[in-house]
PDB file of N, CA and C in Angstrom:
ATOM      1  N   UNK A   1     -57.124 109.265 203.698  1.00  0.00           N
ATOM      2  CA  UNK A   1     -56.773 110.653 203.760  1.00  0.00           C
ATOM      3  C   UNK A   1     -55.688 110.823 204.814  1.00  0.00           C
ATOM      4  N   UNK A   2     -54.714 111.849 204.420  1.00  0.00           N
ATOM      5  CA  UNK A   2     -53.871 112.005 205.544  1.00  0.00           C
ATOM      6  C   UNK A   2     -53.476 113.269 206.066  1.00  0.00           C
ATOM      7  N   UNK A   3     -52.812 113.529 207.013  1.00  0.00           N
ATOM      8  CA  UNK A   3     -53.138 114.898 207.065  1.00  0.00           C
ATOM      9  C   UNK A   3     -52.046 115.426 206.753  1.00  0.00           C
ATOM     10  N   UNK A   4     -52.330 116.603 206.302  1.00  0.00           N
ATOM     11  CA  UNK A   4     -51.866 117.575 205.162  1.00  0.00           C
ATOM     12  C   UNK A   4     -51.275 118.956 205.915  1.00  0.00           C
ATOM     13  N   UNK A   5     -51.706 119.558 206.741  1.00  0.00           N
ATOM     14  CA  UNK A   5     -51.312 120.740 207.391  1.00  0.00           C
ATOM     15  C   UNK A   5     -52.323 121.755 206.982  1.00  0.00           C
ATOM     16  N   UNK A   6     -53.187 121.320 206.208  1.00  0.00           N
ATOM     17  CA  UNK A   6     -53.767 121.828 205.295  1.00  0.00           C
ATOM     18  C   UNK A   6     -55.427 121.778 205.830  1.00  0.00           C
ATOM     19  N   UNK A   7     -56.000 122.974 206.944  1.00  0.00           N
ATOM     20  CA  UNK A   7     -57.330 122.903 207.166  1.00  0.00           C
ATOM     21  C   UNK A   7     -58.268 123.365 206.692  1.00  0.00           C
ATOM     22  N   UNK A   8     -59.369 122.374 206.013  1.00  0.00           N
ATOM     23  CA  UNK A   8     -60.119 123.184 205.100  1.00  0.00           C
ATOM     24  C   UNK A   8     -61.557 123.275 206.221  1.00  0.00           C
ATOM     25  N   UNK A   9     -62.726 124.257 206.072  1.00  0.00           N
ATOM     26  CA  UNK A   9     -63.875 123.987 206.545  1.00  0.00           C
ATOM     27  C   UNK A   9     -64.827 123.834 205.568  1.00  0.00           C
ATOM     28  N   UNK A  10     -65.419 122.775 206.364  1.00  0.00           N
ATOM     29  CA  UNK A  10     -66.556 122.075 205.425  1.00  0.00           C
ATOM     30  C   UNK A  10     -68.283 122.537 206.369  1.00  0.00           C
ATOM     31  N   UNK A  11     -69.015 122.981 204.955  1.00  0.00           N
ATOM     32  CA  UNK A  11     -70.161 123.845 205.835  1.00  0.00           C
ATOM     33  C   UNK A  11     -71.140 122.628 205.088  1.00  0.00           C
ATOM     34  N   UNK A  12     -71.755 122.211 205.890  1.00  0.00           N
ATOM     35  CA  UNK A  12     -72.839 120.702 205.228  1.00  0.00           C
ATOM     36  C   UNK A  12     -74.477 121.514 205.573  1.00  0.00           C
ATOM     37  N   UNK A  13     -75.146 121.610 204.843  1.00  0.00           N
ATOM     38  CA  UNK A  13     -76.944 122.036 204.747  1.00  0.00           C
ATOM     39  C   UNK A  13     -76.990 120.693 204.249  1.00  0.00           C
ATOM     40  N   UNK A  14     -79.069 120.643 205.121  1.00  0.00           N
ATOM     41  CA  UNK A  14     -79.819 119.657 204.680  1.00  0.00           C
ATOM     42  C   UNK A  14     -80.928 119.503 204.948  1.00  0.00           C
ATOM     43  N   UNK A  15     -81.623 118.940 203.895  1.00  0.00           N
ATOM     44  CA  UNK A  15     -83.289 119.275 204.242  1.00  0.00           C
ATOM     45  C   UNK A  15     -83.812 118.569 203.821  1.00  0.00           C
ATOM     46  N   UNK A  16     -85.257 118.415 203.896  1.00  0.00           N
ATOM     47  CA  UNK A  16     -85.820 117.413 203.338  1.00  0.00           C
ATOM     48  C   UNK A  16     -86.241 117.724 201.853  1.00  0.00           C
ATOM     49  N   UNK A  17     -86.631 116.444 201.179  1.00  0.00           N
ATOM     50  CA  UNK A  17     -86.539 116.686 199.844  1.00  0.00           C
ATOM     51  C   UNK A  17     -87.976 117.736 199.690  1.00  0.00           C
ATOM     52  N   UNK A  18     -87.756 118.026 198.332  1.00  0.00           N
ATOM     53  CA  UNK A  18     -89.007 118.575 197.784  1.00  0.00           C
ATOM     54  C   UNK A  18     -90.027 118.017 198.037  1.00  0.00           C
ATOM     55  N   UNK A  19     -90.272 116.562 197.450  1.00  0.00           N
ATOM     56  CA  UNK A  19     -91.634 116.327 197.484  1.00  0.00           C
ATOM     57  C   UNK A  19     -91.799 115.328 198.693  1.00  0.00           C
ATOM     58  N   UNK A  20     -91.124 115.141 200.016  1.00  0.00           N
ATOM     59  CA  UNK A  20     -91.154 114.731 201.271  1.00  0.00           C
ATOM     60  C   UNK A  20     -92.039 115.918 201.947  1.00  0.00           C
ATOM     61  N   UNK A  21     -92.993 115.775 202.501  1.00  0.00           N
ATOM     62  CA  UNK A  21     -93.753 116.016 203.669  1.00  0.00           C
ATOM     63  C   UNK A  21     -92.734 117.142 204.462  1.00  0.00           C
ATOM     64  N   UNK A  22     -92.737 118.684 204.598  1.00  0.00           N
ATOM     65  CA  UNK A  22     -91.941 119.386 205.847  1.00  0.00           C
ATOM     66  C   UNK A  22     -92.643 119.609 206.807  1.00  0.00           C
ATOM     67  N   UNK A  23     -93.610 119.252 207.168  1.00  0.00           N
ATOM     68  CA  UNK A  23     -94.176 120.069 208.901  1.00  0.00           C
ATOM     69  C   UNK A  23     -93.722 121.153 209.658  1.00  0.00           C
ATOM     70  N   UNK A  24     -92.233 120.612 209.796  1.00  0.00           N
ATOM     71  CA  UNK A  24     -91.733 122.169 210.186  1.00  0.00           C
ATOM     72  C   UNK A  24     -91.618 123.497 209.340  1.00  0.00           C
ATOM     73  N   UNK A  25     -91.559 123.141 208.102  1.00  0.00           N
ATOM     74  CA  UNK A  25     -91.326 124.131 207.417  1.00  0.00           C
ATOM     75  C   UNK A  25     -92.955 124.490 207.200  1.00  0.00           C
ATOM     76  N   UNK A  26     -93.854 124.070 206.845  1.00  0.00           N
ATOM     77  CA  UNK A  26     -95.147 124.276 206.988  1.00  0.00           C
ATOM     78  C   UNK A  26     -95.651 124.893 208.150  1.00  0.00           C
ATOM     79  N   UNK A  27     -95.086 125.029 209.318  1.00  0.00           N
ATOM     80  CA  UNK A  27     -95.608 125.321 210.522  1.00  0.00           C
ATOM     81  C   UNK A  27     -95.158 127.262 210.414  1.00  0.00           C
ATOM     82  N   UNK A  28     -93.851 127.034 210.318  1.00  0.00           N
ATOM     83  CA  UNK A  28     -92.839 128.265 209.693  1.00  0.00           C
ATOM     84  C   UNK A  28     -93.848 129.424 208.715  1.00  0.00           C
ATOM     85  N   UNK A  29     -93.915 128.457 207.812  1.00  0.00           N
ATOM     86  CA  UNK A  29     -94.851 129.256 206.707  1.00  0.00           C
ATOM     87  C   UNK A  29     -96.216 129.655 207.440  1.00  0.00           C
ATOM     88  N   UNK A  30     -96.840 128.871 208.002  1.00  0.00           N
ATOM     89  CA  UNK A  30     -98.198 129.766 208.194  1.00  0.00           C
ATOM     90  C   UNK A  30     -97.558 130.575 209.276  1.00  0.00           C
ATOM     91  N   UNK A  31     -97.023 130.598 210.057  1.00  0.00           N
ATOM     92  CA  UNK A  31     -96.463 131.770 211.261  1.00  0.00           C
ATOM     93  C   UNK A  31     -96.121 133.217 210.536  1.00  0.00           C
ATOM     94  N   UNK A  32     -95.247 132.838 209.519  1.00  0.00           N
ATOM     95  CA  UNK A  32     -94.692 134.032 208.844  1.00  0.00           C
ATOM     96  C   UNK A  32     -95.872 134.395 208.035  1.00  0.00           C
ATOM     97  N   UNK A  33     -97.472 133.545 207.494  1.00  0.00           N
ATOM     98  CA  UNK A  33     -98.301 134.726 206.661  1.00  0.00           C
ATOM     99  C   UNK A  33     -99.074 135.157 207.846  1.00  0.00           C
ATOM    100  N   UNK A  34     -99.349 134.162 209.268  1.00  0.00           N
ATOM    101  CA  UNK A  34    -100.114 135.441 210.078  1.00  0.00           C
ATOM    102  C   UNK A  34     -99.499 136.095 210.214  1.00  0.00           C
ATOM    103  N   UNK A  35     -98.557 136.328 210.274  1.00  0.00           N
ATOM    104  CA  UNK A  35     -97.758 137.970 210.393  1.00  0.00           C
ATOM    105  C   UNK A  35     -97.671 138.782 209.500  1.00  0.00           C
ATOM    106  N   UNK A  36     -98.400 138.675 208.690  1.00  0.00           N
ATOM    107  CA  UNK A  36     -98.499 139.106 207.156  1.00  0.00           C
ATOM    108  C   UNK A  36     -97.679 139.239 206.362  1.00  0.00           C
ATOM    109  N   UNK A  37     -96.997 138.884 206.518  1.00  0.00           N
ATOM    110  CA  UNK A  37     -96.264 138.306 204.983  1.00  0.00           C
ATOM    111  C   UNK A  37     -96.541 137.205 203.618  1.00  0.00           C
ATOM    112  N   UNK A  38     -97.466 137.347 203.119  1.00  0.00           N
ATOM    113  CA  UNK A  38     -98.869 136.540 202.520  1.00  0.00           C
ATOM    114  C   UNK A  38     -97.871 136.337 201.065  1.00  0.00           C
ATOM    115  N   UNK A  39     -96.910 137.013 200.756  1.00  0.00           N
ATOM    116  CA  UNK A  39     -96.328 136.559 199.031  1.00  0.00           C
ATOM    117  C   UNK A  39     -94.872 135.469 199.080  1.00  0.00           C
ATOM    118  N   UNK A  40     -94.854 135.265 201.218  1.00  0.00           N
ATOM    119  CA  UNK A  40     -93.966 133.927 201.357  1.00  0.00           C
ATOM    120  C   UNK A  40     -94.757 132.268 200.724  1.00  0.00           C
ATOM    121  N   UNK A  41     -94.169 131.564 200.626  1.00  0.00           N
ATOM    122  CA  UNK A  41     -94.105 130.408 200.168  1.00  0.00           C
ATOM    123  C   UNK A  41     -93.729 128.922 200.246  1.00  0.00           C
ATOM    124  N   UNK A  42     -93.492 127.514 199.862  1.00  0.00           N
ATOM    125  CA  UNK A  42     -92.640 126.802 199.883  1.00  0.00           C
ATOM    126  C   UNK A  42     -91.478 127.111 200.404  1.00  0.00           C
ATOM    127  N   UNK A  43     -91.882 127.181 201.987  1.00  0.00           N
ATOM    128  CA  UNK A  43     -90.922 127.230 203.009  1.00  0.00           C
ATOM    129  C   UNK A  43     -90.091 125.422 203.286  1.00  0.00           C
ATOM    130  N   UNK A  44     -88.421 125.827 203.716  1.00  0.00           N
ATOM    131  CA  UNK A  44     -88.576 124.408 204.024  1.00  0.00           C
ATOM    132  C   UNK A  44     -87.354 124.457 205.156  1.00  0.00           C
ATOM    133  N   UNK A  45     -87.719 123.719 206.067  1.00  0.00           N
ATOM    134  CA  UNK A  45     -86.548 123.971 207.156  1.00  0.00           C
ATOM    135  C   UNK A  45     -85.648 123.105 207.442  1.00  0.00           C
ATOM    136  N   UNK A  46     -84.504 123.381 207.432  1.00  0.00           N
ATOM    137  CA  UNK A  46     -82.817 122.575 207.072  1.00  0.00           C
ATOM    138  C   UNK A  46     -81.665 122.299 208.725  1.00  0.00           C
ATOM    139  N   UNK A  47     -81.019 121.762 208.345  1.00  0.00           N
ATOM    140  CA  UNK A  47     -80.351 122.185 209.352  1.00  0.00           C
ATOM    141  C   UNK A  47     -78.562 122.208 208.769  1.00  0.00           C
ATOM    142  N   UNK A  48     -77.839 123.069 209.496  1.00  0.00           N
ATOM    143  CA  UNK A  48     -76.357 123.264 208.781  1.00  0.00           C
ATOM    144  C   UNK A  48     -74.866 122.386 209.627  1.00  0.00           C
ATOM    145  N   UNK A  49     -74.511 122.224 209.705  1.00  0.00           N
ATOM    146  CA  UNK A  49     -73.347 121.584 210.233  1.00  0.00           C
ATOM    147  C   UNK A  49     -72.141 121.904 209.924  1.00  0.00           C
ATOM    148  N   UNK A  50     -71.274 122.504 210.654  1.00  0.00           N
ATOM    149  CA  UNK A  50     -69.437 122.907 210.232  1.00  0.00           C
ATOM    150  C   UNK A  50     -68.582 122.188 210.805  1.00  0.00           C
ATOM    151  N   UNK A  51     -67.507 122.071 209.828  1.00  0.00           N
ATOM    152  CA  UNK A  51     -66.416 121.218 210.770  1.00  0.00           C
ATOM    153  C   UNK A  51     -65.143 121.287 210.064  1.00  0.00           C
ATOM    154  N   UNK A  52     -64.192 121.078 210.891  1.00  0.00           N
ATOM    155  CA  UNK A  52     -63.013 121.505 210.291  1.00  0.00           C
ATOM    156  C   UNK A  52     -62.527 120.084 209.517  1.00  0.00           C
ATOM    157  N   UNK A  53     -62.004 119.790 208.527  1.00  0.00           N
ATOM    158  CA  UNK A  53     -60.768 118.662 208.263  1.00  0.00           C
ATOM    159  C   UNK A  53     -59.400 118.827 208.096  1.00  0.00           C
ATOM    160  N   UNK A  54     -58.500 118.184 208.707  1.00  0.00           N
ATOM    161  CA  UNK A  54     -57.168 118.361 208.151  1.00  0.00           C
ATOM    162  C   UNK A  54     -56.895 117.299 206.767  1.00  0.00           C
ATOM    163  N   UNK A  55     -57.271 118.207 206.041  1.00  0.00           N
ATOM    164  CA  UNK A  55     -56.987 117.631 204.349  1.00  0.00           C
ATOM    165  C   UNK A  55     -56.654 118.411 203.330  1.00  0.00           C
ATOM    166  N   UNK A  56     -56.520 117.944 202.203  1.00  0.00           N
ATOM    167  CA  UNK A  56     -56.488 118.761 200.826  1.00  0.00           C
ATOM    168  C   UNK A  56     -57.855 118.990 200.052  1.00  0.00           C
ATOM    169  N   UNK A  57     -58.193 120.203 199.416  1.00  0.00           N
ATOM    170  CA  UNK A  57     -59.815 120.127 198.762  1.00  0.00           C
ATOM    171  C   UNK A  57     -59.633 118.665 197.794  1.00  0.00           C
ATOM    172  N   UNK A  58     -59.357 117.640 197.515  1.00  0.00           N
ATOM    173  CA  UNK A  58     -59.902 116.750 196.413  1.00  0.00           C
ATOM    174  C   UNK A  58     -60.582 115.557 196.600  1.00  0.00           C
ATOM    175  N   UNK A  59     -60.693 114.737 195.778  1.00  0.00           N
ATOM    176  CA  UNK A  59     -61.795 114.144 195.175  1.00  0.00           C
ATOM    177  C   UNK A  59     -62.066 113.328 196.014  1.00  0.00           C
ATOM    178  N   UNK A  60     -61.020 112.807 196.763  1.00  0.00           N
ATOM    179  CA  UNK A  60     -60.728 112.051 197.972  1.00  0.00           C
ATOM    180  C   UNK A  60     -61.517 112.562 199.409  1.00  0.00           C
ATOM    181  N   UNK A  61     -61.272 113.893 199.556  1.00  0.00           N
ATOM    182  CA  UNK A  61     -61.814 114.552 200.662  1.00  0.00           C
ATOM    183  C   UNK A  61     -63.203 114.868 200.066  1.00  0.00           C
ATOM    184  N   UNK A  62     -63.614 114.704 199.214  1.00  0.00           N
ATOM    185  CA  UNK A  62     -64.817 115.476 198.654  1.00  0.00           C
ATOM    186  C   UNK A  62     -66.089 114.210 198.668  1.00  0.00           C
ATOM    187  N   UNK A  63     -65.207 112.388 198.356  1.00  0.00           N
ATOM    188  CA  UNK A  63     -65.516 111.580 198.892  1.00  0.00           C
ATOM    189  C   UNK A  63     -66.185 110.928 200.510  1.00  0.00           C
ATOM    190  N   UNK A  64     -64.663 111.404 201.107  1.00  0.00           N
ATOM    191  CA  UNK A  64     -64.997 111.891 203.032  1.00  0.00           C
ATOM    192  C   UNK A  64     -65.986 112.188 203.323  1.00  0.00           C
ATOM    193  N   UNK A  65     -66.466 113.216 202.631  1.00  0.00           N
ATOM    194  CA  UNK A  65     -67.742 114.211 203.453  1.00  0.00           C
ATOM    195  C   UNK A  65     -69.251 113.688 202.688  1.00  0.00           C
ATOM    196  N   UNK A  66     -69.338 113.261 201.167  1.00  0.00           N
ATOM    197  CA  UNK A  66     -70.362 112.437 200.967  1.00  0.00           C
ATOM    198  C   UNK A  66     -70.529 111.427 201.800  1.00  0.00           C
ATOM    199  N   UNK A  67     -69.796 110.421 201.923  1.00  0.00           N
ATOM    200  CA  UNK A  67     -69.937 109.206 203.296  1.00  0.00           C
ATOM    201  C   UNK A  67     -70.522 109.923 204.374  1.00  0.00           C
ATOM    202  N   UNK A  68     -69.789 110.995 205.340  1.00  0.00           N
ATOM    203  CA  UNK A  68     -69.979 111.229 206.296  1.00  0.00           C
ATOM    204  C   UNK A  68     -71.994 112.021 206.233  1.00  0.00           C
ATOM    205  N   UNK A  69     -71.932 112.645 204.764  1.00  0.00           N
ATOM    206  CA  UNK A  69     -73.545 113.421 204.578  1.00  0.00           C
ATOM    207  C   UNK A  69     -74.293 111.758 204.468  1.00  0.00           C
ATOM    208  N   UNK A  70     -73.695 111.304 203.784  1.00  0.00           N
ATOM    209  CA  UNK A  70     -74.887 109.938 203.845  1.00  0.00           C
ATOM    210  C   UNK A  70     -75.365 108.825 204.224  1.00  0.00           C
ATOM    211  N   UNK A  71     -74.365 108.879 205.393  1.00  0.00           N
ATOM    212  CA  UNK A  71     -74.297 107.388 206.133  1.00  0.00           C
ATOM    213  C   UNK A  71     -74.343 108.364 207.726  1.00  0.00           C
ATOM    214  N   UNK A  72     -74.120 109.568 208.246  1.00  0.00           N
ATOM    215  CA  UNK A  72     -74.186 110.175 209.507  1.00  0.00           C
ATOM    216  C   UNK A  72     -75.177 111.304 209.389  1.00  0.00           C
ATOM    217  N   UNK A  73     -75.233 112.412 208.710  1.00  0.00           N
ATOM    218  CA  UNK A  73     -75.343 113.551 209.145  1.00  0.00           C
ATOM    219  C   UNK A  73     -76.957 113.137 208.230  1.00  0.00           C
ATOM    220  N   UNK A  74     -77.216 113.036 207.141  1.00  0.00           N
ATOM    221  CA  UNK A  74     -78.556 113.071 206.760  1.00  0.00           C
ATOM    222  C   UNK A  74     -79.196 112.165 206.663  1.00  0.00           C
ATOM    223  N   UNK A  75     -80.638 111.960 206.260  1.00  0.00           N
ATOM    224  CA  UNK A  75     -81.177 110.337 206.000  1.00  0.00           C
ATOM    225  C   UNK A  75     -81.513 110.832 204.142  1.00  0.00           C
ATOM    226  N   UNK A  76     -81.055 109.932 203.272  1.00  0.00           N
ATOM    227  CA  UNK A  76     -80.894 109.741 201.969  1.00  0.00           C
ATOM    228  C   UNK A  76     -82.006 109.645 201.779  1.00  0.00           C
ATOM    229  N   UNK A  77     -82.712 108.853 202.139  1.00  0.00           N
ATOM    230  CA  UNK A  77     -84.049 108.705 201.629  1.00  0.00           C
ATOM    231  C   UNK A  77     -85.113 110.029 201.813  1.00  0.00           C
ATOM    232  N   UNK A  78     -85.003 110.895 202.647  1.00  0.00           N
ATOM    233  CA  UNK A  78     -86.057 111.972 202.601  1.00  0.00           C
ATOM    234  C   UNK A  78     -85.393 113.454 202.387  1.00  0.00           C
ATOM    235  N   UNK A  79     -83.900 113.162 202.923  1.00  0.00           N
ATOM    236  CA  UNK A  79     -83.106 114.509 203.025  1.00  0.00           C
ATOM    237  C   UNK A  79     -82.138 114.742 201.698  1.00  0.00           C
ATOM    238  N   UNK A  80     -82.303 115.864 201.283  1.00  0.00           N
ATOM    239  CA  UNK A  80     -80.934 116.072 200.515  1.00  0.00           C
ATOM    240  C   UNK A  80     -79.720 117.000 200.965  1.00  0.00           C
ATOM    241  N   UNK A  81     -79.055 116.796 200.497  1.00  0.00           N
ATOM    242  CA  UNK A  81     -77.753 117.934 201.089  1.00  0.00           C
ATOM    243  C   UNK A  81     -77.115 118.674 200.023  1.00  0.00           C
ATOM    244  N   UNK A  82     -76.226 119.617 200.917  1.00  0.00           N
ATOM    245  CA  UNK A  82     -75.174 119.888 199.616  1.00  0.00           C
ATOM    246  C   UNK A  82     -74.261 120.880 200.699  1.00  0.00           C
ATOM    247  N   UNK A  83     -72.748 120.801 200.486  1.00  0.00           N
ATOM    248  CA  UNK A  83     -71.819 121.431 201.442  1.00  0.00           C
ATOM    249  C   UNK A  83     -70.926 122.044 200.321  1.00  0.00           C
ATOM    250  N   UNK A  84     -70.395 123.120 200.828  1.00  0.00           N
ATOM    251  CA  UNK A  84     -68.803 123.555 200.654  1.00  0.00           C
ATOM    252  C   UNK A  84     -67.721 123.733 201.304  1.00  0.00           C
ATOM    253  N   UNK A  85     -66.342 123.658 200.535  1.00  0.00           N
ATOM    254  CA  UNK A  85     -65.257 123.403 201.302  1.00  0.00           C
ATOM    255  C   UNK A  85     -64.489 124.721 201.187  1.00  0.00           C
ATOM    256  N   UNK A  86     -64.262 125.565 202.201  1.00  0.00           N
ATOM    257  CA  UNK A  86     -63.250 126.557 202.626  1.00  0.00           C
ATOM    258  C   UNK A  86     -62.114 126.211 202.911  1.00  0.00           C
ATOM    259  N   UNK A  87     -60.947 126.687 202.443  1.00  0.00           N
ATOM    260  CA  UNK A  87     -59.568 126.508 202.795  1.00  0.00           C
ATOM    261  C   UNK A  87     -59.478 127.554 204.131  1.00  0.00           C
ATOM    262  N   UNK A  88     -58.958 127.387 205.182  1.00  0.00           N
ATOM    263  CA  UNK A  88     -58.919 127.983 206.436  1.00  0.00           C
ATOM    264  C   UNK A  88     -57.844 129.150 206.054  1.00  0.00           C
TER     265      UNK A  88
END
């Protein structure tokens, strides 16, 4: 990739999978029904990450940020992700 002049922001979420174990999000959920909110549910708690790139939106940069979600920012095996790219 090279740079382009061109800054896009990239917003990365991630959480654990569905059928992975959340604790935190379980902990979340019973907090929010003692407080009565009893018709909450399959809570699950994520975390988000932003960052700027100097690139172009394609397939190439869209490449970049899978590597960077699956080899840095999440663990593959329990977490899933999913990001979008803003042109600045």
């Amino acid at each position: 990739m090279t740079k382009s002049g061109a800054k896009q922001n990239a917003f990365i979420s991630y959480a654990r999978r569905r059928l992975c174990l959340d604790p935190q999000g379980a902990a979340v959920q019973q907090a929010m029904k003692s407080l009565g909110h009893a018709s909450v549910d399959a809570v699950r708690v994520g975390k988000t990450v932003t960052f700027q790139i100097d690139a172009e939106d394609t397939a190439e940069t869209r490449a970049t940020i899978d590597q960077l979600c699956d080899g840095l920012l999440s663990n593959p095996v329990i977490e899933d992700y999913r990001y979008e790219i803003i042109e600045e």
